[in-house]
Protein backbone atom coordinates (compact mmCIF):
# COMPACT_ATOMS: atom_id res chain seq x y z
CA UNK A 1 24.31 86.87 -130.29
CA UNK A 2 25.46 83.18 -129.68
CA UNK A 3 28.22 82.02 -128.87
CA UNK A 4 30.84 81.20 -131.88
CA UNK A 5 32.98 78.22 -132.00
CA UNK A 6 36.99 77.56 -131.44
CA UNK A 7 39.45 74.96 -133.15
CA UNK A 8 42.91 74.28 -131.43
CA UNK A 9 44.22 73.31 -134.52
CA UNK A 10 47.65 71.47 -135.19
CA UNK A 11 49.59 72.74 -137.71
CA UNK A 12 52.02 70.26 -138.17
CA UNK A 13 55.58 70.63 -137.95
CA UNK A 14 56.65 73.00 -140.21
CA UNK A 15 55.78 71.99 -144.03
CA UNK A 16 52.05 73.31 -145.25
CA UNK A 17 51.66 70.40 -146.92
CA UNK A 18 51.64 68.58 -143.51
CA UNK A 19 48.39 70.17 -142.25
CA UNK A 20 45.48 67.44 -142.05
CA UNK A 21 42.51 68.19 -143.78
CA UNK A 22 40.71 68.88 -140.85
CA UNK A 23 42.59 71.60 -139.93
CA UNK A 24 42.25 73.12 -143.25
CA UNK A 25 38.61 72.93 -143.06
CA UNK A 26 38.80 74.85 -139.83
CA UNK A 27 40.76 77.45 -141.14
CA UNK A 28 38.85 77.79 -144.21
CA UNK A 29 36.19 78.94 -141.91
CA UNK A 30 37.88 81.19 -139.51
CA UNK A 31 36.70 84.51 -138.95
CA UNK A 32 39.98 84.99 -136.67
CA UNK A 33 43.29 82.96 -136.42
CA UNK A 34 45.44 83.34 -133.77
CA UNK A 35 48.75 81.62 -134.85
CA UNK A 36 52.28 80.97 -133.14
CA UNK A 37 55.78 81.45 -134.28
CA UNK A 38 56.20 77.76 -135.57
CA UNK A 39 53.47 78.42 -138.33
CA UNK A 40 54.34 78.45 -141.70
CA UNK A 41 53.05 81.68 -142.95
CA UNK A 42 51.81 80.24 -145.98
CA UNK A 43 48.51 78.17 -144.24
CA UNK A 44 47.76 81.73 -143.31
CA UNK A 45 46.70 82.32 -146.64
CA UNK A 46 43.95 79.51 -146.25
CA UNK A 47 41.65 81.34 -144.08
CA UNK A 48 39.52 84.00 -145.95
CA UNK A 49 40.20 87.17 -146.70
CA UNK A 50 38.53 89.07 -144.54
CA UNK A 51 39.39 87.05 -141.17
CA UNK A 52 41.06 88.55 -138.93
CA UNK A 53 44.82 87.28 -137.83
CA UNK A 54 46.18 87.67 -134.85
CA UNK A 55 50.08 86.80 -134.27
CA UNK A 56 50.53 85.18 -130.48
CA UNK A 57 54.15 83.71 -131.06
CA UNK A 58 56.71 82.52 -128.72
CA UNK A 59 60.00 82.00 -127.93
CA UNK A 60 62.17 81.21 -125.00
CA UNK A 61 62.33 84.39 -122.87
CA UNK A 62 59.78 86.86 -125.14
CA UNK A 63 56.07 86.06 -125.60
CA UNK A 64 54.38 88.51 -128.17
CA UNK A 65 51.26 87.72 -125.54
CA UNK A 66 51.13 86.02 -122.60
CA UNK A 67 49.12 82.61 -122.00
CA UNK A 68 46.35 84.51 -120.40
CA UNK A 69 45.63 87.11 -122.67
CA UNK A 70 45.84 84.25 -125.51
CA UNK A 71 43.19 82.13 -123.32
CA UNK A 72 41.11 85.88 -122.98
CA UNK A 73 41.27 86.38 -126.87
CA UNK A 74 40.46 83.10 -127.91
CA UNK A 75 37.03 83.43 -125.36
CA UNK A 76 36.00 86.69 -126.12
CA UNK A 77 36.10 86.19 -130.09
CA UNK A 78 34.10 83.12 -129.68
CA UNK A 79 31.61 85.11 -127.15
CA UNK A 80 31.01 87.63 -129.68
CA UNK A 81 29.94 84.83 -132.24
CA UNK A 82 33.22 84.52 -133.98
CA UNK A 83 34.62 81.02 -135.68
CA UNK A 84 38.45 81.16 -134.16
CA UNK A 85 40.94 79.33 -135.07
CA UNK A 86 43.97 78.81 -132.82
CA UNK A 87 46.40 77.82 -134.92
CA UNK A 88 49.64 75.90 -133.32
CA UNK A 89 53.01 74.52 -134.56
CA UNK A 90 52.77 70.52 -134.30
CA UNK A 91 50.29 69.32 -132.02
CA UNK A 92 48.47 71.52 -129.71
CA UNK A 93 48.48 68.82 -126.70
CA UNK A 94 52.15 68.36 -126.80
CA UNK A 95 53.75 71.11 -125.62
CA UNK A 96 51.57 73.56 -127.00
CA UNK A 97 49.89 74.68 -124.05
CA UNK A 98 46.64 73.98 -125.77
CA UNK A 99 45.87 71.90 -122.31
CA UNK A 100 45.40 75.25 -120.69
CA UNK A 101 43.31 77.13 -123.63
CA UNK A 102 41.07 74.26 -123.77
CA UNK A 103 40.52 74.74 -120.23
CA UNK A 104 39.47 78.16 -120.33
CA UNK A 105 37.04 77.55 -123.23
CA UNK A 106 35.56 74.35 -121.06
CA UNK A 107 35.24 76.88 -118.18
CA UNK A 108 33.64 79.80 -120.17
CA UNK A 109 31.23 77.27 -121.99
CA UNK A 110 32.86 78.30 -125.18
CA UNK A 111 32.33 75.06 -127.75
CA UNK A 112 35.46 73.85 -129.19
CA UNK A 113 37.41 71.09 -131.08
CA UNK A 114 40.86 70.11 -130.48
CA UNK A 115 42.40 68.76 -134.09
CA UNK A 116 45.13 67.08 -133.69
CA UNK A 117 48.52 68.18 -135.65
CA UNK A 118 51.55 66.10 -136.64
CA UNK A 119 54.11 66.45 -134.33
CA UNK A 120 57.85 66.93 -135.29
CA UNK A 121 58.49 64.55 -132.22
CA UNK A 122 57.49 61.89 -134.69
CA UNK A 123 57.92 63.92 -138.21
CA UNK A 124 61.46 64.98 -137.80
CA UNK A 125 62.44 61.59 -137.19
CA UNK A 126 60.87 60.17 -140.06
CA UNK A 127 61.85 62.98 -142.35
CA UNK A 128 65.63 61.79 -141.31
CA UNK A 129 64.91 58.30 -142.10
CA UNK A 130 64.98 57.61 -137.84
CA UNK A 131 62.61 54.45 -136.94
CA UNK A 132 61.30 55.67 -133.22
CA UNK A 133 60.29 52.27 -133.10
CA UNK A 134 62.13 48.91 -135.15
CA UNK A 135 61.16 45.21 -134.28
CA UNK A 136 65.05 44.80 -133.94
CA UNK A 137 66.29 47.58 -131.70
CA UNK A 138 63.31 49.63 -130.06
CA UNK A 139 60.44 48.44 -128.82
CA UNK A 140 59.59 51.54 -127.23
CA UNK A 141 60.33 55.32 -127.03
CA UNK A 142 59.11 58.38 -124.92
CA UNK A 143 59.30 62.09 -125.63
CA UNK A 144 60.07 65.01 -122.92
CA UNK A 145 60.16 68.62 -122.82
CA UNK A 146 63.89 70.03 -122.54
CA UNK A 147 62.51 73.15 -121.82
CA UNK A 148 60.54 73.21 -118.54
CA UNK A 149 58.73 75.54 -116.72
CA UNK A 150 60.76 77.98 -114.81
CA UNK A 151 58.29 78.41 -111.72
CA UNK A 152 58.90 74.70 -110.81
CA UNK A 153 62.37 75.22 -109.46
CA UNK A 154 63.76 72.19 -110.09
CA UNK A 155 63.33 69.36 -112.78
CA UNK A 156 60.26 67.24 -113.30
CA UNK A 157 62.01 65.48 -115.97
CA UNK A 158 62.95 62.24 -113.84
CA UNK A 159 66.09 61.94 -116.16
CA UNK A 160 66.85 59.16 -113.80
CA UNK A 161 64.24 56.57 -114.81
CA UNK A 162 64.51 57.83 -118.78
CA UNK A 163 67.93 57.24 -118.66
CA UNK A 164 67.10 53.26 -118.95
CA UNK A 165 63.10 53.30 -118.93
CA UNK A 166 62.59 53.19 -123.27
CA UNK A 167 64.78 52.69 -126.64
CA UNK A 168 64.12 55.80 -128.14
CA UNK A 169 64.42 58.96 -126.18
CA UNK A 170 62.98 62.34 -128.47
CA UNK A 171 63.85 65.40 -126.23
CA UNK A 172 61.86 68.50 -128.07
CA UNK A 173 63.11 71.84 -127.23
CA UNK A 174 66.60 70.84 -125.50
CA UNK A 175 68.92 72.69 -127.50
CA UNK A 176 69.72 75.53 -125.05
CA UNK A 177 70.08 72.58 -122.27
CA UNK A 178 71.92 69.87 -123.96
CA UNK A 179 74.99 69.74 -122.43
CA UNK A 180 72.75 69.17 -118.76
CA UNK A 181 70.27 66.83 -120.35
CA UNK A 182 73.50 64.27 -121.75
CA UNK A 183 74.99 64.69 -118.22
CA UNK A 184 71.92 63.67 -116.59
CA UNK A 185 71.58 60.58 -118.92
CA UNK A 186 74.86 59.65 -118.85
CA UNK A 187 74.96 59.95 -115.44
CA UNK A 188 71.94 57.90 -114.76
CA UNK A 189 73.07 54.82 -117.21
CA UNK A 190 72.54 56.18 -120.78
CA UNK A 191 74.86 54.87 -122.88
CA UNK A 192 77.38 56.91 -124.29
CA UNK A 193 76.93 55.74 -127.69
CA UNK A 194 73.03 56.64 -127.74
């Protein structure tokens, strides 16, 4: 049998009507999606009847599967011929870990296509009538993961050179670290009326 095919598809930051048309083309084909947590339930209903769907959902501290049974799934569909979609809130390069599935497609040989989702790093903003960028007050802006990896130890955030480096600052996933991530700015030149 040959080999099927994968999408890492982006699906947007929360509102259906947010997916591109790309990524409904994908999952018009799908014989299996494998979706997240972040996925409105609703683009579900896109993908035919009879494919398969898979939930693979997380959330800080409880993972419905880890990363490497995910990365196993999404290879071993596609090796038995299957058209997979991985389906993934926002974009699946920005903190979607779709970095590491792509990886272990590349390294199986599995073809694949990465289609790029709207991320709410730039869609919340404009939803809430927030410029990231303005000709008159920001020039520039950067987006960071409150939320880091627990293995590292310590931060990779340098908090230090943000504090100053751009305009607009979009911190996705910060909530349960706020109070640390203001402390750091502040501490590090921020100003307090940011």
């Amino acid at each position: 049998m040959s080999r099927g095919f994968v999408w890492l598809v982006g699906a947007g930051p929360g509102d259906p009507k947010l997916l591109t048309i790309r990524g409904l083309e994908a999952l018009r084909k799908a014989d299996v999606v494998v979706f997240d947590r972040l996925v409105d339930r609703r683009l579900l209903d896109e993908a035919p009847p009879t494919a398969l769907r898979l939930f693979a959902g997380k959330r800080s501290g409880h993972h419905a599967l880890p990363q490497e049974t995910i990365n196993d799934l999404l290879v071993s569909h596609a090796r038995r011929g299957k058209r997979v979609v991985r389906l993934k809130g926002g974009d699946p390069f920005v903190f979607g870990r779709g970095g590491e599935e792509a990886e272990a497609l590349a390294d199986d040989g599995i073809p694949f296509e990465i289609v790029p989702g709207v991320t709410s790093a730039i869609a919340v903003p404009a939803m809430a009538g927030i410029p990231l960028t303005h000709r008159d007050v920001a020039s520039s802006f950067a987006v960071v993961t409150g939320h880091e990896a627990r293995c590292r130890g310590g931060s990779a955030v340098d908090w230090k050179r943000l504090a100053t480096a751009v305009d607009t600052l979009v911190v996705l996933m910060g909530a349960p670290g706020l109070p640390r991530i203001v402390g750091e700015l502040l501490a590090h030149g921020r100003p307090p009326d940011t």
